[in-house]
N, C-alpha and C. Protein backbone atom coordinates (compact mmCIF):
# COMPACT_ATOMS: atom_id res chain seq x y z
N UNK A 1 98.59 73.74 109.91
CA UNK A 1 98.54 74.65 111.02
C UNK A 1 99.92 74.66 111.69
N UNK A 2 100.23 76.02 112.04
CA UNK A 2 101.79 76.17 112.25
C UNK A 2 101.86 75.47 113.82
N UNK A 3 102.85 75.39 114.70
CA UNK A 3 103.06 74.62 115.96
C UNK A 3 102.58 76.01 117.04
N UNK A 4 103.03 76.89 116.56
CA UNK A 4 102.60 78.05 117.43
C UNK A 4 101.31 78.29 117.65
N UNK A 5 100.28 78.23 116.39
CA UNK A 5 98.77 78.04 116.42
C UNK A 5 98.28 77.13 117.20
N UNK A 6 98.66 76.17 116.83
CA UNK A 6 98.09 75.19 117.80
C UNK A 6 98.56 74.86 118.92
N UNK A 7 99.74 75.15 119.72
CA UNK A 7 99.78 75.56 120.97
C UNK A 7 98.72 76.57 121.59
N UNK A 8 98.84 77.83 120.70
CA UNK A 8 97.78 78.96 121.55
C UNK A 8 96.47 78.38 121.53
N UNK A 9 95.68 77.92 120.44
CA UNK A 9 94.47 77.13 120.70
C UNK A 9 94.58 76.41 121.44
N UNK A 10 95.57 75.55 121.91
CA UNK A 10 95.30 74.63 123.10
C UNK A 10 95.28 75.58 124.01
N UNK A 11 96.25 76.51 124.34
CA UNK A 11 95.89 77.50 125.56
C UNK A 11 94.85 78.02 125.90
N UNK A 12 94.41 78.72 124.81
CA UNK A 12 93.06 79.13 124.69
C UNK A 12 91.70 78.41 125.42
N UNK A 13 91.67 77.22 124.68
CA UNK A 13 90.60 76.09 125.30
C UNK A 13 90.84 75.82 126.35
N UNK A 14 91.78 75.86 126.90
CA UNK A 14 92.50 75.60 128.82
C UNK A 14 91.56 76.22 129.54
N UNK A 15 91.90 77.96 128.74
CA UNK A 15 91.82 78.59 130.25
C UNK A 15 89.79 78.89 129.98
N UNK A 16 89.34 78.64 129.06
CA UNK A 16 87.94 78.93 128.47
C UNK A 16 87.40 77.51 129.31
N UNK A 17 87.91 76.54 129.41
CA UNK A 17 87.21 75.27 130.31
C UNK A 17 87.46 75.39 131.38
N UNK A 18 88.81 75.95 131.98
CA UNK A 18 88.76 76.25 133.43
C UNK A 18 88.22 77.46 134.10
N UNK A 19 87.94 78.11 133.19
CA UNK A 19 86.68 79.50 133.88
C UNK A 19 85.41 78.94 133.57
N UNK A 20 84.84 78.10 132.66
CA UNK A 20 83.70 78.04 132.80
C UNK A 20 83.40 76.38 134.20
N UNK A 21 84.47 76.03 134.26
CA UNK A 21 84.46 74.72 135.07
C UNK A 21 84.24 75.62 137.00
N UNK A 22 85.33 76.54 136.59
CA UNK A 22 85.76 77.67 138.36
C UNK A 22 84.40 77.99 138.68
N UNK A 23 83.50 78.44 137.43
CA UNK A 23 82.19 79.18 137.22
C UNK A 23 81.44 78.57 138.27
N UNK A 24 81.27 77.07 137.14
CA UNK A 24 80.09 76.71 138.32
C UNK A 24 80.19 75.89 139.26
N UNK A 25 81.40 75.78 140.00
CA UNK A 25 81.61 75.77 141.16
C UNK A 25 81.38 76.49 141.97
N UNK A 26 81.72 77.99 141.55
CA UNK A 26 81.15 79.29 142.37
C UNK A 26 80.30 79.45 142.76
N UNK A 27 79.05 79.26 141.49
CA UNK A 27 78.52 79.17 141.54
C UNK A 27 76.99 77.94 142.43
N UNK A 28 77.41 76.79 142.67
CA UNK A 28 77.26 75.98 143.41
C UNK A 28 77.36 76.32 145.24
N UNK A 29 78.61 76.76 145.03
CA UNK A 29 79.25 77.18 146.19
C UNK A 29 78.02 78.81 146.89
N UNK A 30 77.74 79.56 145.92
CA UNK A 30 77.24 80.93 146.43
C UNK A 30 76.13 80.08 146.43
N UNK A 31 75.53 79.52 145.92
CA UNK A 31 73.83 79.32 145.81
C UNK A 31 73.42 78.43 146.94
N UNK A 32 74.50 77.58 147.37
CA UNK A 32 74.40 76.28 148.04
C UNK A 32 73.57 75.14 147.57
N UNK A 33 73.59 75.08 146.44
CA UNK A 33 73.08 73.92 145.35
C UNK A 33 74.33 73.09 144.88
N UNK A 34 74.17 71.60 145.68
CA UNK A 34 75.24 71.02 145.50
C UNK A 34 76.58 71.03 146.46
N UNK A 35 77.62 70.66 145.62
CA UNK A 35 78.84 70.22 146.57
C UNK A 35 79.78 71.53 145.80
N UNK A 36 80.68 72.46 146.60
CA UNK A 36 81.56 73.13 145.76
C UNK A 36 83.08 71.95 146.51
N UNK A 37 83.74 71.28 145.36
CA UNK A 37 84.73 70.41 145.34
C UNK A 37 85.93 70.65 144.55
N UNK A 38 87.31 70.87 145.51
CA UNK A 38 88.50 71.52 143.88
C UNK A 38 88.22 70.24 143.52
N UNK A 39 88.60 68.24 144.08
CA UNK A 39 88.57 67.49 143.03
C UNK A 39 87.61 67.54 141.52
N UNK A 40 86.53 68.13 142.25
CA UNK A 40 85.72 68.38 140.79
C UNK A 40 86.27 69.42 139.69
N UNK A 41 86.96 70.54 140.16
CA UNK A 41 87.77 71.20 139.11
C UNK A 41 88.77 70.59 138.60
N UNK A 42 89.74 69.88 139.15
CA UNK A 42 90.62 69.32 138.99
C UNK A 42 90.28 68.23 137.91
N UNK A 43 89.58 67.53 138.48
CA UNK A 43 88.74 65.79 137.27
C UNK A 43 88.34 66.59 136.07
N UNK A 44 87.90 67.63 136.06
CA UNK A 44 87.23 68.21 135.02
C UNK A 44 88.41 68.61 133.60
N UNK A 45 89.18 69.32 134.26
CA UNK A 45 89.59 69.99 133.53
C UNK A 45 90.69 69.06 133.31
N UNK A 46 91.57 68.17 133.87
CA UNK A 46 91.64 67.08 133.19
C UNK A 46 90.80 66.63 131.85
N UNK A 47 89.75 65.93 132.14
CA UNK A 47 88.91 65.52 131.49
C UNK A 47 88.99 66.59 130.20
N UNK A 48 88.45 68.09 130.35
CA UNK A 48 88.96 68.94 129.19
C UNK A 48 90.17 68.92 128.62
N UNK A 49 91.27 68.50 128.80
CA UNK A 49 92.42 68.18 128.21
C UNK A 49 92.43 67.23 127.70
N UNK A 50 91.91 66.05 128.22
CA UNK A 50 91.66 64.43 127.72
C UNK A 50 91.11 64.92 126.18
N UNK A 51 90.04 65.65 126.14
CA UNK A 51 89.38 65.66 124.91
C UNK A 51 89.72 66.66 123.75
N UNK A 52 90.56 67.20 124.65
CA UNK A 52 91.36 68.20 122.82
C UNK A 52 92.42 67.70 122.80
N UNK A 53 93.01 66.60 123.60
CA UNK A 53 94.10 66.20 122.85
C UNK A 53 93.73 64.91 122.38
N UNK A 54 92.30 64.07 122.41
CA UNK A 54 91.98 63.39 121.47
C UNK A 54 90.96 63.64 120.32
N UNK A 55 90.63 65.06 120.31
CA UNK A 55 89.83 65.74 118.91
C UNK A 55 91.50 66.06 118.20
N UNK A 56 92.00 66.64 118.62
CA UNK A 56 93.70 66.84 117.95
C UNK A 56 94.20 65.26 117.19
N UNK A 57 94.04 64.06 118.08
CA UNK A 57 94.20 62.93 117.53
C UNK A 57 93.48 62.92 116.27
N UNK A 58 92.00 62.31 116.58
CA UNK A 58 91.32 62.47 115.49
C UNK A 58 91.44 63.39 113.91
N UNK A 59 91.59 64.30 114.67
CA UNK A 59 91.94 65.31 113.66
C UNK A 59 93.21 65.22 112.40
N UNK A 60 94.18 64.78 113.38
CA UNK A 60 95.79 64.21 112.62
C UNK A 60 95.31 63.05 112.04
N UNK A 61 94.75 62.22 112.34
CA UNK A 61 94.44 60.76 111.82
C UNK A 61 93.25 60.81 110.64
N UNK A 62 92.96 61.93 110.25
CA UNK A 62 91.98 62.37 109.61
C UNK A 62 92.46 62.72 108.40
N UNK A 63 93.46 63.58 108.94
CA UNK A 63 94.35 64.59 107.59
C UNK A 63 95.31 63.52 106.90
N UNK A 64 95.96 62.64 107.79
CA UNK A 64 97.09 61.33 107.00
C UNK A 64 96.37 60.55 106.39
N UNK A 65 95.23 60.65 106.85
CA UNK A 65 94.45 59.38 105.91
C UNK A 65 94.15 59.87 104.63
N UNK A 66 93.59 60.71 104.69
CA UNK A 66 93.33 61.49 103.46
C UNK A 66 94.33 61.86 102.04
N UNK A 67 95.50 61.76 102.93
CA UNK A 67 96.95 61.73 102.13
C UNK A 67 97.21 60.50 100.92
């Protein structure tokens, strides 16, 4: 996979976890079910980065082994 691909897939998954993360905060927030919190967007979408850049790990450590 070229470096450009997998930059835009990482972009991609960014902004697809931070609209569905904004979501239901909004959502929380309009309904008044719950706490609407940016730290909770913030931890989150962290957290969504944490995990495609260790499925990306996995993934590399997958393909060298195989080598």
């Amino acid at each position: 996979m070229s470096g450009f691909t997998r930059i835009r897939r990482k972009y991609v998954t960014s902004v697809v976890c931070l609209a569905i993360i904004v979501g239901i905060e909004a959502l929380q927030f309009i309904t008044m079910l719950g706490y609407f919190d940016v730290d909770d967007i913030i931890l989150n979408f962290v957290g969504c980065l944490i995990g495609t850049s260790m499925y990306d790990l996995v993934r590399y450590i997958k393909i060298r082994v195989q080598l």
